[in-house]
C-alpha atoms as a PDB file:
ATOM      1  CA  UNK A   1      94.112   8.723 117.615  1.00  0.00           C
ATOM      2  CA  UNK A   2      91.351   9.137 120.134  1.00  0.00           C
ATOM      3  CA  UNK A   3      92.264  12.759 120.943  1.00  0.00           C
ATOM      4  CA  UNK A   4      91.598  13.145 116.777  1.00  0.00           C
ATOM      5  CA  UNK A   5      88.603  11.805 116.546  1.00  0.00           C
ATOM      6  CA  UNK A   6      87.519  13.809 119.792  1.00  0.00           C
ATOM      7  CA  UNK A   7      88.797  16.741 118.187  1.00  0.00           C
ATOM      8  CA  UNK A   8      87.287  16.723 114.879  1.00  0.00           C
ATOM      9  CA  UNK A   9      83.964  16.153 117.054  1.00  0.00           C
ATOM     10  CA  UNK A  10      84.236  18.813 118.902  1.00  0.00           C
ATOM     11  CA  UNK A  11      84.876  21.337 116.164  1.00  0.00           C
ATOM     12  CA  UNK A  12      81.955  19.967 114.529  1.00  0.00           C
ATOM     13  CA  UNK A  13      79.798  20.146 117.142  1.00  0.00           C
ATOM     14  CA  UNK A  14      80.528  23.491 117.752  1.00  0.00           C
ATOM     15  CA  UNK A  15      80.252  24.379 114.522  1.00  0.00           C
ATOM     16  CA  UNK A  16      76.709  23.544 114.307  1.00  0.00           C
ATOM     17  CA  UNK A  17      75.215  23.347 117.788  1.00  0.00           C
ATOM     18  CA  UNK A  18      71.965  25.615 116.923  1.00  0.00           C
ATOM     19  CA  UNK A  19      71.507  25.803 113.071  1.00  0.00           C
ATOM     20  CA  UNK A  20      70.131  22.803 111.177  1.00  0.00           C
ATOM     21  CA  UNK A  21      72.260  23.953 108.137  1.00  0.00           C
ATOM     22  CA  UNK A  22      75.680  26.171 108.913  1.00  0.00           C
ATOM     23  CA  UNK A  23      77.486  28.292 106.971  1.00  0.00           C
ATOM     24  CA  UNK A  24      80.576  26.349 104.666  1.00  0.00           C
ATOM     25  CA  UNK A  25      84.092  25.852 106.395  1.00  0.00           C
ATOM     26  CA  UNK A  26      86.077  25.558 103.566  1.00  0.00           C
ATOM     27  CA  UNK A  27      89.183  26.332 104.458  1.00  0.00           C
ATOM     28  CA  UNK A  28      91.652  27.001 107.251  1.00  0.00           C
ATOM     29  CA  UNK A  29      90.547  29.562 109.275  1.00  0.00           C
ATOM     30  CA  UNK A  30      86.631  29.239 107.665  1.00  0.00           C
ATOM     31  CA  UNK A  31      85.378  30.945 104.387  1.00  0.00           C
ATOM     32  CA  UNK A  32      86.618  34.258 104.636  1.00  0.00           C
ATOM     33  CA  UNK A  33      89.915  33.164 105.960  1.00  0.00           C
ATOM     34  CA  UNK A  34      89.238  35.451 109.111  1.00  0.00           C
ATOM     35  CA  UNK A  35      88.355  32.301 111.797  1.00  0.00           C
ATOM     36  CA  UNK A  36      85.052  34.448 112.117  1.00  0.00           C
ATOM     37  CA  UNK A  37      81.915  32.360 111.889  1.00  0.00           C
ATOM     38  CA  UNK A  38      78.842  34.460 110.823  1.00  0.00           C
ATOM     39  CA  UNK A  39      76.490  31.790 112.167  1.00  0.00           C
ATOM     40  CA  UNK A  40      74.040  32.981 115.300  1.00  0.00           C
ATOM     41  CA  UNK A  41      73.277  31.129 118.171  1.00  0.00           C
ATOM     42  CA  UNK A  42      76.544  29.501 118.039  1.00  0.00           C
ATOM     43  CA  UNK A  43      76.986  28.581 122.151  1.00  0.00           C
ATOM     44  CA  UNK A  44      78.957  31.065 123.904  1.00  0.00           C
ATOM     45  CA  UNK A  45      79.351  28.501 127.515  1.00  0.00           C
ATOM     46  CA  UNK A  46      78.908  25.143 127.099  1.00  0.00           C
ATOM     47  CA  UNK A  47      76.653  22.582 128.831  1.00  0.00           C
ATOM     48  CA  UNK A  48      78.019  20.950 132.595  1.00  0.00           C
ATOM     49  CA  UNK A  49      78.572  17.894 130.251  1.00  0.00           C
ATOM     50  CA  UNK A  50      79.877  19.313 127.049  1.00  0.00           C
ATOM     51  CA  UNK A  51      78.591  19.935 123.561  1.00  0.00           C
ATOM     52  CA  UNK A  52      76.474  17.571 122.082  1.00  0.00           C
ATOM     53  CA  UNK A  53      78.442  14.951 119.789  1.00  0.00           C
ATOM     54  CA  UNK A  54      76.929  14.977 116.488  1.00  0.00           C
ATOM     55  CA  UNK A  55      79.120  12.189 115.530  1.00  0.00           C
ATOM     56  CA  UNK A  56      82.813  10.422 115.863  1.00  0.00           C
ATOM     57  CA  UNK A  57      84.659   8.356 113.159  1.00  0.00           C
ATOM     58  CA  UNK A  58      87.614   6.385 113.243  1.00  0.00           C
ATOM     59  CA  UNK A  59      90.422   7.966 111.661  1.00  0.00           C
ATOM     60  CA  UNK A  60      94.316   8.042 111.674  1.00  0.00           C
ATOM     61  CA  UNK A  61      96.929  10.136 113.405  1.00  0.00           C
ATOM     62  CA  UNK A  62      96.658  13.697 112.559  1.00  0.00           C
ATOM     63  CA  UNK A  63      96.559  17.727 114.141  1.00  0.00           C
ATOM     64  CA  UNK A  64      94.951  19.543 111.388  1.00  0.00           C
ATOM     65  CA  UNK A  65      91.044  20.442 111.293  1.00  0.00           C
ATOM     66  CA  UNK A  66      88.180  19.435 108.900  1.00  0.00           C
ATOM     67  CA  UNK A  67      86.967  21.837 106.087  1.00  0.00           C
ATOM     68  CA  UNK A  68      83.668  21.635 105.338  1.00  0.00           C
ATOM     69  CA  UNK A  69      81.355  22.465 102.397  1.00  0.00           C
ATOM     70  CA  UNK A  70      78.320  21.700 101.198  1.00  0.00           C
ATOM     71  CA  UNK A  71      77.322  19.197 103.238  1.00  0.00           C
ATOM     72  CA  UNK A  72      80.554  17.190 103.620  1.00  0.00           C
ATOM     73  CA  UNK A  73      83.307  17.146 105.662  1.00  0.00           C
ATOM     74  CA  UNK A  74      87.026  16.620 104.189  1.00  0.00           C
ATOM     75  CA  UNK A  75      89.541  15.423 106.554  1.00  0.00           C
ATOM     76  CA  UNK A  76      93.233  14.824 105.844  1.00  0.00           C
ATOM     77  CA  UNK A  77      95.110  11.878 108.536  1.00  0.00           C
ATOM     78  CA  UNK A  78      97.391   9.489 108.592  1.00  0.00           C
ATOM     79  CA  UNK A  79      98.856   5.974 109.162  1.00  0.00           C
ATOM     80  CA  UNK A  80     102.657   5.188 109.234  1.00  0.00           C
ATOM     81  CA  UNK A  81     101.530   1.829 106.962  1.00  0.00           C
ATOM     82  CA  UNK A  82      99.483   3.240 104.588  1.00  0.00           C
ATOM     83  CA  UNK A  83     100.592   6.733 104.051  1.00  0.00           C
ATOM     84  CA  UNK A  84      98.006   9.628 104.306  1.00  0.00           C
ATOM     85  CA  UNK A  85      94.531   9.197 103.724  1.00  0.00           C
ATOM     86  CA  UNK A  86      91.929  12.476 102.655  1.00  0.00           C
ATOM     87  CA  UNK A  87      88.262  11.289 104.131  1.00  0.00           C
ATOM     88  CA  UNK A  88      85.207  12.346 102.764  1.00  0.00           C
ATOM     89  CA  UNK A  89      82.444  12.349 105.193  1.00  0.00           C
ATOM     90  CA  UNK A  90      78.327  13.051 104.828  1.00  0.00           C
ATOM     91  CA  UNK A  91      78.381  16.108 107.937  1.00  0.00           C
ATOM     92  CA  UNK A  92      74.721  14.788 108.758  1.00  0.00           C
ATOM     93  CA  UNK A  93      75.452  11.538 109.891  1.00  0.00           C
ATOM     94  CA  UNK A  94      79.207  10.853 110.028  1.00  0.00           C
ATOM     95  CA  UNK A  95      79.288   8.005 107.296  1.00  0.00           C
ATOM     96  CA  UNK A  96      82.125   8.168 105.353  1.00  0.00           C
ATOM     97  CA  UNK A  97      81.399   8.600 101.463  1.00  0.00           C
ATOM     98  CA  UNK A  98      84.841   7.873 100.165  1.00  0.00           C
ATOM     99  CA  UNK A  99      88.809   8.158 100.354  1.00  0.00           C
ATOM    100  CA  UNK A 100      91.974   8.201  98.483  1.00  0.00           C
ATOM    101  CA  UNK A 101      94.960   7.142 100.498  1.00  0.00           C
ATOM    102  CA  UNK A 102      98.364   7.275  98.973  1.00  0.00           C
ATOM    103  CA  UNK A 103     102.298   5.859 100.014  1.00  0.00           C
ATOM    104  CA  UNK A 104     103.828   8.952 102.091  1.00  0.00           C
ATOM    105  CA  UNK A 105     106.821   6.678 103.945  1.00  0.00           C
ATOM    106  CA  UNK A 106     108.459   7.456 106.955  1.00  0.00           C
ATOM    107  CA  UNK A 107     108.313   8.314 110.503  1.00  0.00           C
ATOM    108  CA  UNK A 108     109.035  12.482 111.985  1.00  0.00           C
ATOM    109  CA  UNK A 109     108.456  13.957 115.377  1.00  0.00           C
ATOM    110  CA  UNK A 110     104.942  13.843 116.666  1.00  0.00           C
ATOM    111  CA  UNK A 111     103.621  11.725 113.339  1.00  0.00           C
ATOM    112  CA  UNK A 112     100.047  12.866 111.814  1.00  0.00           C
ATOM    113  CA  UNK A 113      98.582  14.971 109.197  1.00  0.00           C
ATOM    114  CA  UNK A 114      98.884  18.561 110.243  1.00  0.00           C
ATOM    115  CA  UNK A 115      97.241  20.741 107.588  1.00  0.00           C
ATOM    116  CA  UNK A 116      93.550  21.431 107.306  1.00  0.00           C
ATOM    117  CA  UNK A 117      92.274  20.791 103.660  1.00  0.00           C
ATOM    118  CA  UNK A 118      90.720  23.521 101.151  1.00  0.00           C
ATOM    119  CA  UNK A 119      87.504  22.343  99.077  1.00  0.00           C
ATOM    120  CA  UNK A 120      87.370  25.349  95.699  1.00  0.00           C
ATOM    121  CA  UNK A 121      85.100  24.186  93.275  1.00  0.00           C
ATOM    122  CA  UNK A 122      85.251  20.668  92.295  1.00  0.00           C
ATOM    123  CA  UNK A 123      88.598  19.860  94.139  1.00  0.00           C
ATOM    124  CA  UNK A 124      89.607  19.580  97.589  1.00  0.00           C
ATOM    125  CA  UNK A 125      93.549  20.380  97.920  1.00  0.00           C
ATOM    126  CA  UNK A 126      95.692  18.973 101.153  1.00  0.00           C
ATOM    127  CA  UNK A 127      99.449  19.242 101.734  1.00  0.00           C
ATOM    128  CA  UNK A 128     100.419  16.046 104.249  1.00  0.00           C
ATOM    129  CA  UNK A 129     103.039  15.553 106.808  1.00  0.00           C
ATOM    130  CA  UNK A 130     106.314  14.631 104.318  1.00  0.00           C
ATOM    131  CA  UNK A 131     105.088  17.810 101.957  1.00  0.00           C
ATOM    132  CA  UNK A 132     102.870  15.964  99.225  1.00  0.00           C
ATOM    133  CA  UNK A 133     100.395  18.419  97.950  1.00  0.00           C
ATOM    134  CA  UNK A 134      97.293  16.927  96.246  1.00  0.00           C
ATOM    135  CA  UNK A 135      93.857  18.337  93.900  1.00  0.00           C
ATOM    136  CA  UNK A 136      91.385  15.744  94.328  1.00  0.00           C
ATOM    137  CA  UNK A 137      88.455  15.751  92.115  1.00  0.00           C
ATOM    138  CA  UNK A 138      85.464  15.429  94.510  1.00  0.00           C
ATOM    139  CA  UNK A 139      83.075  13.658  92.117  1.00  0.00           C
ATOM    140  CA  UNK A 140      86.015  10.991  90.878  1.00  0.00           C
ATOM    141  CA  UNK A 141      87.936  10.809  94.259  1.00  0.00           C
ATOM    142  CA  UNK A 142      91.286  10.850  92.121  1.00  0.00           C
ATOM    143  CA  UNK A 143      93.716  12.937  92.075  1.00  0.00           C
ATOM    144  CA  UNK A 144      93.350  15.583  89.474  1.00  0.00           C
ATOM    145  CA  UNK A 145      97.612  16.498  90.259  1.00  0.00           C
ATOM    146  CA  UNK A 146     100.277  15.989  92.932  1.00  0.00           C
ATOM    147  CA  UNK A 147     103.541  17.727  93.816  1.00  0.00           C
ATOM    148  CA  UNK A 148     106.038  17.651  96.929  1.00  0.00           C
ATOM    149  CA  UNK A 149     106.540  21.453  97.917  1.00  0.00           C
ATOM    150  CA  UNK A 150     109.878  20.020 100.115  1.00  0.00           C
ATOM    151  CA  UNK A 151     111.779  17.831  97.198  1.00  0.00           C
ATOM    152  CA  UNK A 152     110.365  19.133  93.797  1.00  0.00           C
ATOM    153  CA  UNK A 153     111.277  22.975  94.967  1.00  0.00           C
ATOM    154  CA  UNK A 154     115.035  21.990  96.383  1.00  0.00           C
ATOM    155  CA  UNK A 155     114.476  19.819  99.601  1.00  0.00           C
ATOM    156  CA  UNK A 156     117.092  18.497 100.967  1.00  0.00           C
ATOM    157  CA  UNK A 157     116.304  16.552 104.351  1.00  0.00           C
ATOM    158  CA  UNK A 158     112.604  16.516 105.858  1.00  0.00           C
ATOM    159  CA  UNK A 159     112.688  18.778 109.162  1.00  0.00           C
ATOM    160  CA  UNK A 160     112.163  16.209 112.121  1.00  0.00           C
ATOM    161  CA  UNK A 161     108.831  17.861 112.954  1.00  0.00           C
ATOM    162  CA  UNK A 162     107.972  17.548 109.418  1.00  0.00           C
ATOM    163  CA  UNK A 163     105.836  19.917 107.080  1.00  0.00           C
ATOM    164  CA  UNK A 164     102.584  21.979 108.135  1.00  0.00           C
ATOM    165  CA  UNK A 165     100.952  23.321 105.178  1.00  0.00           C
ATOM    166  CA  UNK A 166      97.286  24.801 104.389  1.00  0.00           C
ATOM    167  CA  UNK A 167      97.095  25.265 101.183  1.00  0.00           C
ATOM    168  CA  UNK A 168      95.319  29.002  99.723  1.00  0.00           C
ATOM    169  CA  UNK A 169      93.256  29.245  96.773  1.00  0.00           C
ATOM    170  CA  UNK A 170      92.329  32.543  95.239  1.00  0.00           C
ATOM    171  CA  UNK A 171      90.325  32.487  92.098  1.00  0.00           C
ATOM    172  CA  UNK A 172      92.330  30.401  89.455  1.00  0.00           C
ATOM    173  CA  UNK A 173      95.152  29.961  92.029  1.00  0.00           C
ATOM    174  CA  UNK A 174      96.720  28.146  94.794  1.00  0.00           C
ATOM    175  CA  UNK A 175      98.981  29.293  97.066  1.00  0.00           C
ATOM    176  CA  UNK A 176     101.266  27.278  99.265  1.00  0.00           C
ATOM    177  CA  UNK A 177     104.967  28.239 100.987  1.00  0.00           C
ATOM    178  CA  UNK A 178     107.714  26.117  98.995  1.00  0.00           C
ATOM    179  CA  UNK A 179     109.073  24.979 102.114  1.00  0.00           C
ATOM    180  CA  UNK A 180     112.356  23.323 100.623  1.00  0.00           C
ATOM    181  CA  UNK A 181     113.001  27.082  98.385  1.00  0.00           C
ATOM    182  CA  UNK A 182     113.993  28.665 101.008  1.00  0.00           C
ATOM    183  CA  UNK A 183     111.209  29.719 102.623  1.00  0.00           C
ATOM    184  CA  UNK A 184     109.399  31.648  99.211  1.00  0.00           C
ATOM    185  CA  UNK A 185     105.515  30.911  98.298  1.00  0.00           C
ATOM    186  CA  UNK A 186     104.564  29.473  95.066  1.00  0.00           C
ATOM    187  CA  UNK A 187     101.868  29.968  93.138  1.00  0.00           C
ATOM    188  CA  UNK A 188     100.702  26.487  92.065  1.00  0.00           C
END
């Protein structure tokens, strides 16, 4: 859990070490979906004792990164007793704002959340560790829909290492692979 929450400081920090206000990082692999940042004076070596920590919060098991818009930073993780848990944090001062946990039972290989959320709009979307893919209304914290992409597409056993999704939205969209159908992508 430590690791996590060093993690999710570190990209953060490096995120924003030099601008007061950065450029959103929506989505895996940051707005464009390119992992190219168009911020400038973004540290190319860092300090003899690191990048400045902006911030750390105590959060649950998880591998997947933090998406961040407009001032807030969505984080998916998880706890084997209460299920997975999406985080809603203020990016200038760490404090979280809200969560919505919900029941995702059972144990896999190297247990955590391991897909980085999407914010489009009023929603923020996450897919967690047994394959439950949520819409969250930001403003109401609830879930606006939920479906499992490994037993409501033809599931049969959860892989031991579990499922890795990142959802994709484009325009009135989403996007995420059906990972029980065979390998295909749905459009949600």
């Amino acid at each position: 859990m430590k690791n996590y929450v060093k993690l999710g400081s570190l990209i953060i920090s490096l995120l924003f070490i030099g601008s007061t206000f950065a450029v959103d990082w929506p989505q895996y692999l940051g707005p464009n979906r390119d992992s190219i940042s168009s911020e400038k004076g973004i540290l190319r070596t860092w300090p003899q004792a690191g990048p400045e920590v902006l911030w750390t919060a105590t959060v649950g098991r998880g591998f997947g990164g933090p998406a961040v818009k407009a001032g807030k930073v969505y984080l998916l993780d998880r706890d084997d007793q209460v299920g997975e848990t999406m985080r809603c944090f203020d990016l200038s001062n760490g404090k979280e704002l809200w969560n919505f946990a919900y029941n995702a039972p059972g144990t896999v290989m190297f247990p955590g959340s391991r897909g980085a959320p999407v914010v489009d709009g009023n929603n923020v979307y996450s897919c967690g560790h047994n394959g439950d893919l949520y819409c969250i209304d930001i403003n109401t914290h609830k879930p606006v829909w939920n479906k499992n992409v490994w037993t409501d597409f033809g599931g049969a056993r959860l892989p031991q290492w579990a499922i890795t999704q990142c959802p994709l939205i484009y325009g009135r969209f989403g996007y995420c692979s059906l990972a029980g159908a065979s390998g295909r992508c749905g459009c949600l």
